[in-house]
C-alpha atoms as a PDB file:
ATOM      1  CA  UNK A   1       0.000   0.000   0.000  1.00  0.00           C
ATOM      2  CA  UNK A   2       1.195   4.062  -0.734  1.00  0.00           C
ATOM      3  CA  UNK A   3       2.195   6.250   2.357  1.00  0.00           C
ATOM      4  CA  UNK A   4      -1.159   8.001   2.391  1.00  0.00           C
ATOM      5  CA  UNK A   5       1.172   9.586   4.851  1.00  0.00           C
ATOM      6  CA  UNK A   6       3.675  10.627   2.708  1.00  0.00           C
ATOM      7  CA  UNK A   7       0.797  11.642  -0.090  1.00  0.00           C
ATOM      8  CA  UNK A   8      -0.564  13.900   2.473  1.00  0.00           C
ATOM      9  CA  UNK A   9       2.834  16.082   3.159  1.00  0.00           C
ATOM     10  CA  UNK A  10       3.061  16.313  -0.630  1.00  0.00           C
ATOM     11  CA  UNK A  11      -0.053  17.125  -1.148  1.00  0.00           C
ATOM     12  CA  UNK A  12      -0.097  20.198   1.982  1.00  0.00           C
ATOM     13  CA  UNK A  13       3.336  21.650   0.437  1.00  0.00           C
ATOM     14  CA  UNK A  14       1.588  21.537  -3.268  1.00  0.00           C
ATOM     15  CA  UNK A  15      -1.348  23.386  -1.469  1.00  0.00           C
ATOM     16  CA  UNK A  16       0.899  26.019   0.202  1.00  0.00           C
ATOM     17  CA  UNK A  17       2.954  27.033  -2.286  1.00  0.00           C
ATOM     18  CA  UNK A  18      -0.163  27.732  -4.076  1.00  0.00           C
ATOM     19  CA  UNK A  19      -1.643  30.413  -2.303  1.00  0.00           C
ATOM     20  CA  UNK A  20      -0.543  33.541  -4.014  1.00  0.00           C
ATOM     21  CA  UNK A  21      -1.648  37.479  -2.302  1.00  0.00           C
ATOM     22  CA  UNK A  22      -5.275  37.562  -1.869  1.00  0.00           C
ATOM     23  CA  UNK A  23      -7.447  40.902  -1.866  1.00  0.00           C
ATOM     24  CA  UNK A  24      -8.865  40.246   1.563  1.00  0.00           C
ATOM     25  CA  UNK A  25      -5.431  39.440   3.316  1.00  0.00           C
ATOM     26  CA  UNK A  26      -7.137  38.540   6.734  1.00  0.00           C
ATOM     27  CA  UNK A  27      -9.526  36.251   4.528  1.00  0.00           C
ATOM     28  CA  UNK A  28      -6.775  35.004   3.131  1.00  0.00           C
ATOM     29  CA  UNK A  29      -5.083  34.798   6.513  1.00  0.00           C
ATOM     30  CA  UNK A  30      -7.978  32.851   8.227  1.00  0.00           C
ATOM     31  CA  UNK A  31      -7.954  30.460   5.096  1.00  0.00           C
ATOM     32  CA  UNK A  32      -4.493  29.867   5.347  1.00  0.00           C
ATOM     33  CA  UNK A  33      -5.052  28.764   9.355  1.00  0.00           C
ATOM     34  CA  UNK A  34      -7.917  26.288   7.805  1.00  0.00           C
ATOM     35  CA  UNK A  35      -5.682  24.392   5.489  1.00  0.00           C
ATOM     36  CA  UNK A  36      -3.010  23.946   7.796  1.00  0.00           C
ATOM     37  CA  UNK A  37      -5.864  22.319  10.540  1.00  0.00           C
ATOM     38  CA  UNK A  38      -7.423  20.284   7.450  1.00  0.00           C
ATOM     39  CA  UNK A  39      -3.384  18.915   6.122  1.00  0.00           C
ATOM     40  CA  UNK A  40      -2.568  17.957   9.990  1.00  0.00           C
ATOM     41  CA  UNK A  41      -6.152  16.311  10.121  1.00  0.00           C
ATOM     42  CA  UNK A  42      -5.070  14.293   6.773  1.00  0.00           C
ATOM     43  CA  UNK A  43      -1.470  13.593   8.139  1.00  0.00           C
ATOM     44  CA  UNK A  44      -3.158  11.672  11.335  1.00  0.00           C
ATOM     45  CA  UNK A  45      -5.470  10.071   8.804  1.00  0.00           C
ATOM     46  CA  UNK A  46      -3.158   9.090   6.701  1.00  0.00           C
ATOM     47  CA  UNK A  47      -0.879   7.414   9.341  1.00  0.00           C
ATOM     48  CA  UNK A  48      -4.000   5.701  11.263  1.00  0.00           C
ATOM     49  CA  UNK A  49      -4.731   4.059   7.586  1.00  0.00           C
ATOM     50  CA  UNK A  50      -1.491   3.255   7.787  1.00  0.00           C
ATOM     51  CA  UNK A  51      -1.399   1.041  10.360  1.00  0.00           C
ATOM     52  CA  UNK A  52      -4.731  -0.471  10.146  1.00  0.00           C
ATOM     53  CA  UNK A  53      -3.663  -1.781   6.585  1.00  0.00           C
ATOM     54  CA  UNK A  54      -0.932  -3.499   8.321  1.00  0.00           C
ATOM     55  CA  UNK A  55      -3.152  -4.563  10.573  1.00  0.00           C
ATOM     56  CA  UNK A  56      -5.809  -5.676   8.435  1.00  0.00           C
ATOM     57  CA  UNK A  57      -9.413  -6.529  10.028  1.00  0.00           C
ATOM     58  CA  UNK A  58     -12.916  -4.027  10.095  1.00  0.00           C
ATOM     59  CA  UNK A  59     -10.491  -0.900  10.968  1.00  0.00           C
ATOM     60  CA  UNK A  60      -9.303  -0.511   7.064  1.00  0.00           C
ATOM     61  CA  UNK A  61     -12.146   0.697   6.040  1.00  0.00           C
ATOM     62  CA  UNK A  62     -13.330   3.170   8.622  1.00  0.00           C
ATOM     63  CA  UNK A  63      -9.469   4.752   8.821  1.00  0.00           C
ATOM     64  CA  UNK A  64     -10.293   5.084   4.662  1.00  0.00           C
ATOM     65  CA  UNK A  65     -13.541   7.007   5.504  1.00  0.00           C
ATOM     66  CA  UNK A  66     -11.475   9.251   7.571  1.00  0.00           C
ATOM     67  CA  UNK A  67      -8.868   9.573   5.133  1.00  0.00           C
ATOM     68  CA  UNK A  68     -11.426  10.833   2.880  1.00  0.00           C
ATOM     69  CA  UNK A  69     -13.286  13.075   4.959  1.00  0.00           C
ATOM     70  CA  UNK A  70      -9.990  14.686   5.254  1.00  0.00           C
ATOM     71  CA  UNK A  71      -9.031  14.999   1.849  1.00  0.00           C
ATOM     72  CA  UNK A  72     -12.683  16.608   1.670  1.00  0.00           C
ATOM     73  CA  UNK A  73     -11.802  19.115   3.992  1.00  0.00           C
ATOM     74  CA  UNK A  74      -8.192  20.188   2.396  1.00  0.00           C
ATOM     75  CA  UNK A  75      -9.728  20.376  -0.923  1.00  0.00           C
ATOM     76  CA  UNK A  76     -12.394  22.822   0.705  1.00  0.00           C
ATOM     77  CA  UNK A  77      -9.896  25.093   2.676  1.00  0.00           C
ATOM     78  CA  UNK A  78      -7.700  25.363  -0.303  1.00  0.00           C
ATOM     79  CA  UNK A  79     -10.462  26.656  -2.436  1.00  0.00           C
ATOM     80  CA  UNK A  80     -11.023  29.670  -0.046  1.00  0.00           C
ATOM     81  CA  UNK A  81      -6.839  29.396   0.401  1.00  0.00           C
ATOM     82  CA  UNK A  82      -6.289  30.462  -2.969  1.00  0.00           C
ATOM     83  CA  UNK A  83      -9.071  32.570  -3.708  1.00  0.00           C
ATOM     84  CA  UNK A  84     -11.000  29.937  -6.146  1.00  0.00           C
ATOM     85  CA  UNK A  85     -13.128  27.567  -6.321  1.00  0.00           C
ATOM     86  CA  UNK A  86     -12.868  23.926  -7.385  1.00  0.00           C
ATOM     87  CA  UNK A  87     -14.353  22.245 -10.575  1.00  0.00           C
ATOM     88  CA  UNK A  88     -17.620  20.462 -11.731  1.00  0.00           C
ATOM     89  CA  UNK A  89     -16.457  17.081 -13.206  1.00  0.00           C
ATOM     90  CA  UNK A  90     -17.104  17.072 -16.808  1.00  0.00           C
ATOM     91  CA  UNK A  91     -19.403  14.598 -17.665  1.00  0.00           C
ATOM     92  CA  UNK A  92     -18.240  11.288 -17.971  1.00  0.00           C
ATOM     93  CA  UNK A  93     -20.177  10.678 -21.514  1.00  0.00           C
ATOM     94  CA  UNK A  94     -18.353  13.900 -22.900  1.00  0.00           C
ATOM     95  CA  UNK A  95     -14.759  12.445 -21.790  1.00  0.00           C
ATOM     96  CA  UNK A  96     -15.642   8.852 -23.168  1.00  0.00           C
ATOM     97  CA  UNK A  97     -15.530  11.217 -26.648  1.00  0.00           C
ATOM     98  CA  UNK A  98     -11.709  11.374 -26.396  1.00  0.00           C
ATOM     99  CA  UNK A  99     -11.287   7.777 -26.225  1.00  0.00           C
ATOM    100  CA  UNK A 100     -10.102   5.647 -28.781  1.00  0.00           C
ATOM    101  CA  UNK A 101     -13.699   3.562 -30.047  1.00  0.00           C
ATOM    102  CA  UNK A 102     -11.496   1.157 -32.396  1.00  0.00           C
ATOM    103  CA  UNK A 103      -7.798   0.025 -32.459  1.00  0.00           C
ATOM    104  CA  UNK A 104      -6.541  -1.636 -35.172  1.00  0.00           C
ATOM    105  CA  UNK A 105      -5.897  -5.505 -34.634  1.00  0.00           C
ATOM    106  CA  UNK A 106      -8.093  -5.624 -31.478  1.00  0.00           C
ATOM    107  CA  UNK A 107     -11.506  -5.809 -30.699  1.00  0.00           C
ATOM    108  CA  UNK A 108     -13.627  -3.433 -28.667  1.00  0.00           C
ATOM    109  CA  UNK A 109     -14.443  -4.665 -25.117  1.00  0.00           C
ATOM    110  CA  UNK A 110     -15.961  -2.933 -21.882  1.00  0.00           C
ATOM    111  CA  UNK A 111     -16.727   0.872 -22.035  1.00  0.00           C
ATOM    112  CA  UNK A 112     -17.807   2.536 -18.842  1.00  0.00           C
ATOM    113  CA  UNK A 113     -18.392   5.895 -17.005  1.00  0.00           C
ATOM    114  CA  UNK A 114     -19.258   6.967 -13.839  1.00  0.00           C
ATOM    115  CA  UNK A 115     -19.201   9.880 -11.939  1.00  0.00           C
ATOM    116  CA  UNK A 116     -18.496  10.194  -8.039  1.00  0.00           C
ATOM    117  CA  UNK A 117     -19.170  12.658  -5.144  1.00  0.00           C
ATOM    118  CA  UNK A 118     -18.325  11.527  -1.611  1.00  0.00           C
ATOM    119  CA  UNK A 119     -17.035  13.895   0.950  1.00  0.00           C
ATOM    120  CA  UNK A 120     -16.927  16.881  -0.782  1.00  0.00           C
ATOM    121  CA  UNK A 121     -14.603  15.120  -3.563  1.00  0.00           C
ATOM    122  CA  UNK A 122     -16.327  14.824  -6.851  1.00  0.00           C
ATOM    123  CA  UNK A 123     -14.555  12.976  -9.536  1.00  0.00           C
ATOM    124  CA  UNK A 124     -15.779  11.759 -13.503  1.00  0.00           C
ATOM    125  CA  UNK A 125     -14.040   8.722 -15.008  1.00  0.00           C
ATOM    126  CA  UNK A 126     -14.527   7.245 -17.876  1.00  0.00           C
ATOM    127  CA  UNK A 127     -12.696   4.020 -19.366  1.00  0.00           C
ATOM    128  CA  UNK A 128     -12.612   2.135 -23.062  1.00  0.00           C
ATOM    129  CA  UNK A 129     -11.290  -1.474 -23.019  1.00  0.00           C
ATOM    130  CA  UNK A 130      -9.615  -3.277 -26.564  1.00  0.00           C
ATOM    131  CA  UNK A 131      -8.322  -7.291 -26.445  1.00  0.00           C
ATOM    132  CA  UNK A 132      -6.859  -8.885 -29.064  1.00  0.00           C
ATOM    133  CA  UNK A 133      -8.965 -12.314 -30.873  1.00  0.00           C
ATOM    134  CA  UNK A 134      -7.125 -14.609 -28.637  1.00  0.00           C
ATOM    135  CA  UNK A 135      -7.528 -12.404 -25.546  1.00  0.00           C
ATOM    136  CA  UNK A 136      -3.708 -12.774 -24.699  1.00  0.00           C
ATOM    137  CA  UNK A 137      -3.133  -9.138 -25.500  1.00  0.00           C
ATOM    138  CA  UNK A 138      -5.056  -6.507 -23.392  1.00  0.00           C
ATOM    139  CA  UNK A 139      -5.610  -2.356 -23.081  1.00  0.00           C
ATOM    140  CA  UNK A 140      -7.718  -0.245 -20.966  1.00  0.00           C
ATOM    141  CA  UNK A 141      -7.828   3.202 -21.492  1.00  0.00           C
ATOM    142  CA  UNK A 142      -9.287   5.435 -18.982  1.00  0.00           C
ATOM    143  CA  UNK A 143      -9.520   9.518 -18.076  1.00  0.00           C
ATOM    144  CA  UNK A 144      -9.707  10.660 -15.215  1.00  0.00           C
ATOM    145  CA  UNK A 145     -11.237  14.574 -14.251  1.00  0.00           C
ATOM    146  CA  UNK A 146     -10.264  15.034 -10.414  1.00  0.00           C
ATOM    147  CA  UNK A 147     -13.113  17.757 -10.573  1.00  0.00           C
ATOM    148  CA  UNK A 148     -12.946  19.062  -6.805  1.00  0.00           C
ATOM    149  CA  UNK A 149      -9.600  18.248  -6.382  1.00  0.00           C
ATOM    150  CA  UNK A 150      -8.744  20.008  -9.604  1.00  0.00           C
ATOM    151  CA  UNK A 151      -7.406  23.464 -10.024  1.00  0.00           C
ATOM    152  CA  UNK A 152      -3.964  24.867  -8.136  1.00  0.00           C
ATOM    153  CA  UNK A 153      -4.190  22.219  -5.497  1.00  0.00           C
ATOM    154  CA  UNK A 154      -4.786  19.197  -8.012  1.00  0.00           C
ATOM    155  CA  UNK A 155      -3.805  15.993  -7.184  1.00  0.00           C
ATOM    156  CA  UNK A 156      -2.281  16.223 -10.330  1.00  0.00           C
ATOM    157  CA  UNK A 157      -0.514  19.139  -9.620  1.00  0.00           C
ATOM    158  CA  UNK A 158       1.145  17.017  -6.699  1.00  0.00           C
ATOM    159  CA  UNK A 159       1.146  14.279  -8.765  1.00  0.00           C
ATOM    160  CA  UNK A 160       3.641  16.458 -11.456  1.00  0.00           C
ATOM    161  CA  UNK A 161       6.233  17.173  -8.342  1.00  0.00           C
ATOM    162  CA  UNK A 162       6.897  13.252  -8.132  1.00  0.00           C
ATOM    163  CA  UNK A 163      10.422  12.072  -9.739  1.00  0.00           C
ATOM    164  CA  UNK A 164      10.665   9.091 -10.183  1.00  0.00           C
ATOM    165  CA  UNK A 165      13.846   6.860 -11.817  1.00  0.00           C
ATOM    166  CA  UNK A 166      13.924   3.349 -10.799  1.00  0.00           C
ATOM    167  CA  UNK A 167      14.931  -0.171 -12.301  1.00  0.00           C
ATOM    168  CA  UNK A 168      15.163  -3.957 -11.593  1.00  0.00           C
ATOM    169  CA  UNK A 169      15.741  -7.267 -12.602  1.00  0.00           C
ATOM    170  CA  UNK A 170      11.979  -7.374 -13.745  1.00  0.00           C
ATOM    171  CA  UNK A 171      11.127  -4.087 -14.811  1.00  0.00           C
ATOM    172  CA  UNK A 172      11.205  -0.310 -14.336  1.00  0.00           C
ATOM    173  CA  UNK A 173       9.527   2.710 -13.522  1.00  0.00           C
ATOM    174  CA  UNK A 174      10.245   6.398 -14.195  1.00  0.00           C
ATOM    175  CA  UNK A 175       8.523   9.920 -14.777  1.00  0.00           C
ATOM    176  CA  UNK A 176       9.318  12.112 -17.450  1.00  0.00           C
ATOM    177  CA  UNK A 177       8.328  15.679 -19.530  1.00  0.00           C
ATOM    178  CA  UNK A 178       6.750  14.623 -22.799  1.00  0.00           C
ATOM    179  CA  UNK A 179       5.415  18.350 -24.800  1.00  0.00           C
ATOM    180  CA  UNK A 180       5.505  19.920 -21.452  1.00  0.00           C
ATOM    181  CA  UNK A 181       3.483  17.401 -19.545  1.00  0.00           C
ATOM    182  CA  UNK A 182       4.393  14.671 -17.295  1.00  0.00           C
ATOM    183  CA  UNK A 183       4.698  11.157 -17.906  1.00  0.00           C
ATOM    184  CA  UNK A 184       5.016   7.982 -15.592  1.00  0.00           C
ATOM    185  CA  UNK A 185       5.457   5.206 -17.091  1.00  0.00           C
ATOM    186  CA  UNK A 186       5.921   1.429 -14.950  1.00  0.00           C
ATOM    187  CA  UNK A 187       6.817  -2.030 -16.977  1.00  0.00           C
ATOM    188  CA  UNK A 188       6.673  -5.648 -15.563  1.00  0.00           C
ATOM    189  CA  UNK A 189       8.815  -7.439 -17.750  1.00  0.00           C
ATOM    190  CA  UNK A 190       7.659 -10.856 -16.056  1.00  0.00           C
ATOM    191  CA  UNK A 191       4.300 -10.231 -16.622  1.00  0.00           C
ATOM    192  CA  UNK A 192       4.900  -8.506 -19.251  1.00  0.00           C
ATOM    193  CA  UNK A 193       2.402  -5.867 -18.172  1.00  0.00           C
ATOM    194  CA  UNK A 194       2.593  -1.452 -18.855  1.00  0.00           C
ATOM    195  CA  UNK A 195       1.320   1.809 -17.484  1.00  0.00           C
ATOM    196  CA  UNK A 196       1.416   4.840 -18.541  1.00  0.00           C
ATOM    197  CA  UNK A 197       0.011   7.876 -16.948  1.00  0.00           C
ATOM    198  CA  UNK A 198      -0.212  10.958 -18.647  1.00  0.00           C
ATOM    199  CA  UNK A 199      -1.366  14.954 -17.090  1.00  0.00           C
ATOM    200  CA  UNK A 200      -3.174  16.997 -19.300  1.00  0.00           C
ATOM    201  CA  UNK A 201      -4.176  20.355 -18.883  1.00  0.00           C
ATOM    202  CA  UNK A 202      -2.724  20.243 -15.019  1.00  0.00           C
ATOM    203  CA  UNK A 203      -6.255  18.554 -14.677  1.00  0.00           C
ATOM    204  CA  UNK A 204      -6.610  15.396 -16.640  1.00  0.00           C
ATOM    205  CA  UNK A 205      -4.980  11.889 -15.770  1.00  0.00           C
ATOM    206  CA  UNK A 206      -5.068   9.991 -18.991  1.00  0.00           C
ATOM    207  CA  UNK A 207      -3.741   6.237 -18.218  1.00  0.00           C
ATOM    208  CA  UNK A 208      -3.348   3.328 -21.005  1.00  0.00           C
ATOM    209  CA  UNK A 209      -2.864  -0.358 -18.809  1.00  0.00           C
ATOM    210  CA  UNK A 210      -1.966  -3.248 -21.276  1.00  0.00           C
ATOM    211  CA  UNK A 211      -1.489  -6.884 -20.837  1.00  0.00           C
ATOM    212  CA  UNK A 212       1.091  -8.422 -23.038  1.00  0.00           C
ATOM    213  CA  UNK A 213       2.165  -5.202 -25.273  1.00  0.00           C
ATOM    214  CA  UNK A 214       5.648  -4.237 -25.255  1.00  0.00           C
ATOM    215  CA  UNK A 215       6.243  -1.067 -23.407  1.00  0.00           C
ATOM    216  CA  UNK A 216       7.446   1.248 -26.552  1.00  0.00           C
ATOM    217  CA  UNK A 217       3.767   0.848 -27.885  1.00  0.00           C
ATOM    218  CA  UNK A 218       1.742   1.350 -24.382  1.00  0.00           C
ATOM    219  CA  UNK A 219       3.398   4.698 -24.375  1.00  0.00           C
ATOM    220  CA  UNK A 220       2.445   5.350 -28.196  1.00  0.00           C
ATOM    221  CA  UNK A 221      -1.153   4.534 -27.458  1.00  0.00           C
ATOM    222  CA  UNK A 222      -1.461   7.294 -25.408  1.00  0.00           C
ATOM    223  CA  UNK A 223      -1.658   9.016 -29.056  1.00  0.00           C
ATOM    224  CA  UNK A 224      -5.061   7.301 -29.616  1.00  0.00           C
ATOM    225  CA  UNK A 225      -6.734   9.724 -26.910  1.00  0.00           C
ATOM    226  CA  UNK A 226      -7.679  13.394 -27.943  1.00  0.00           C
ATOM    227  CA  UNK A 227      -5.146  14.898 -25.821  1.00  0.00           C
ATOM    228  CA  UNK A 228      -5.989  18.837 -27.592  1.00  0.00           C
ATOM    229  CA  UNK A 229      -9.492  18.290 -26.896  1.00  0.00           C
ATOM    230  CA  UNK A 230      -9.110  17.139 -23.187  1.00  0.00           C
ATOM    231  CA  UNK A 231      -6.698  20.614 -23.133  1.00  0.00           C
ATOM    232  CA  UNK A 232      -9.534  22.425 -24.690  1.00  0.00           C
ATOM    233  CA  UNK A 233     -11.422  21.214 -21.207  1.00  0.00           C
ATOM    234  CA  UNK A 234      -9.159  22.355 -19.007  1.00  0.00           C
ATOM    235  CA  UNK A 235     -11.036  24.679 -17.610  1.00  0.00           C
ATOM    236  CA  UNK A 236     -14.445  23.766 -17.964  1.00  0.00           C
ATOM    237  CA  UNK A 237     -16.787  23.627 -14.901  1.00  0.00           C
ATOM    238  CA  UNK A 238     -14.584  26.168 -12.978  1.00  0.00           C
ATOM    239  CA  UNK A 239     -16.955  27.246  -9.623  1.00  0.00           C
ATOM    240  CA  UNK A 240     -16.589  30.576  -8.238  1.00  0.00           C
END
């Protein structure tokens, strides 16, 4: 399992360096004191998940609940830290649009949507599937809008401060700049199994998972998906 710990420190330094001069400096001020409360409150709930996942049992799940409550609660302070809002999710019908619907050699499996609100986090996903006729080769494509947790305090945005540069026996994984936007990329050579994660827009995660596909062409499929009109998006659904 991630350091939700470790997520959380990231994610309160991405959200403090944010904050940029405010017109109502004791607004601003105040805010500033409620994002601070709301990153300790995710720190503790990140470490309590922590240990119940080592733990194991009925406690995983309620430490999660917390973990997201708290994640609810930075995402709102850091809205009133910066001085704007968060984002309405783009519907998840309009981001299946910038999805590949046919790949040559493969035929078209599982496409799904759905779009999520718990805890103040909203979030839109939508995901395409493609399997070759003998089923041995595999690829999902999904896109993710972060909606509420989009913006100057993105996960994303936290996300793009990770540098990664690692490699085994069985595989690697590394992030890179690709056109100005970053790219992790992960490859199992045993298994034979790829990722690679794409931001777009500082708002957009687009992902491509494949079974059984060399690693040179997961990382070309992420061609297939509209990239310009996912940038075009970018800030779509921006609240006050």
């Amino acid at each position: 399992m991630k350091s939700i710990a470790t997520l959380s420190i990231l994610l309160t330094a991405t959200l403090l360096s944010a904050c940029g001069p405010s017109p109502e400096q004791l607004a601003r001020e105040k805010a500033l004191k409620d994002l601070e409360a709301a990153a300790k409150a995710m720190e503790v709930a990140g470490k309590k998940a922590e240990s119940a996942a080592q733990k194991g049992g009925a406690e995983l799940g309620a430490a999660l609940g917390d973990v997201m409550k708290a994640m609810g609660g930075m995402a709102g302070a850091a809205g009133g830290a910066v001085g704007s809002g968060s984002f309405e999710p783009i519907d998840f019908r309009t981001l299946k649009e910038v999805l590949p619907q046919a790949l040559a050699g493969f035929e078209k499996g599982e496409s799904s949507g759905e779009k999520n609100n718990a805890f103040g986090i909203a979030i839109s996903q939508a995901q395409q599937s493609f399997q070759s006729a003998d089923g041995k080769q595999r690829i999902r494509f999904e896109v993710t809008d972060p909606g509420s947790l989009a913006g100057p305090f993105a996960l994303a945005n936290v996300w793009m401060n990770i540098d990664i540069d690692k490699e085994t026996s069985s595989g690697y994984e590394k992030t890179s700049t690709v056109d100005g936007r970053k790219l992790h990329e992960k490859w199992d050579k045993g298994s034979k199994q790829g990722e690679a994660t794409l931001v777009v827009g500082n708002r957009f995660l687009v992902e491509v998972d494949a079974q059984g596909v060399e690693m040179k062409e997961v990382k070309a499929l992420l061609a297939k998906v509209d990239v310009a009109k996912l940038e075009s998006m970018k800030g779509a659904g921006k609240k006050s």
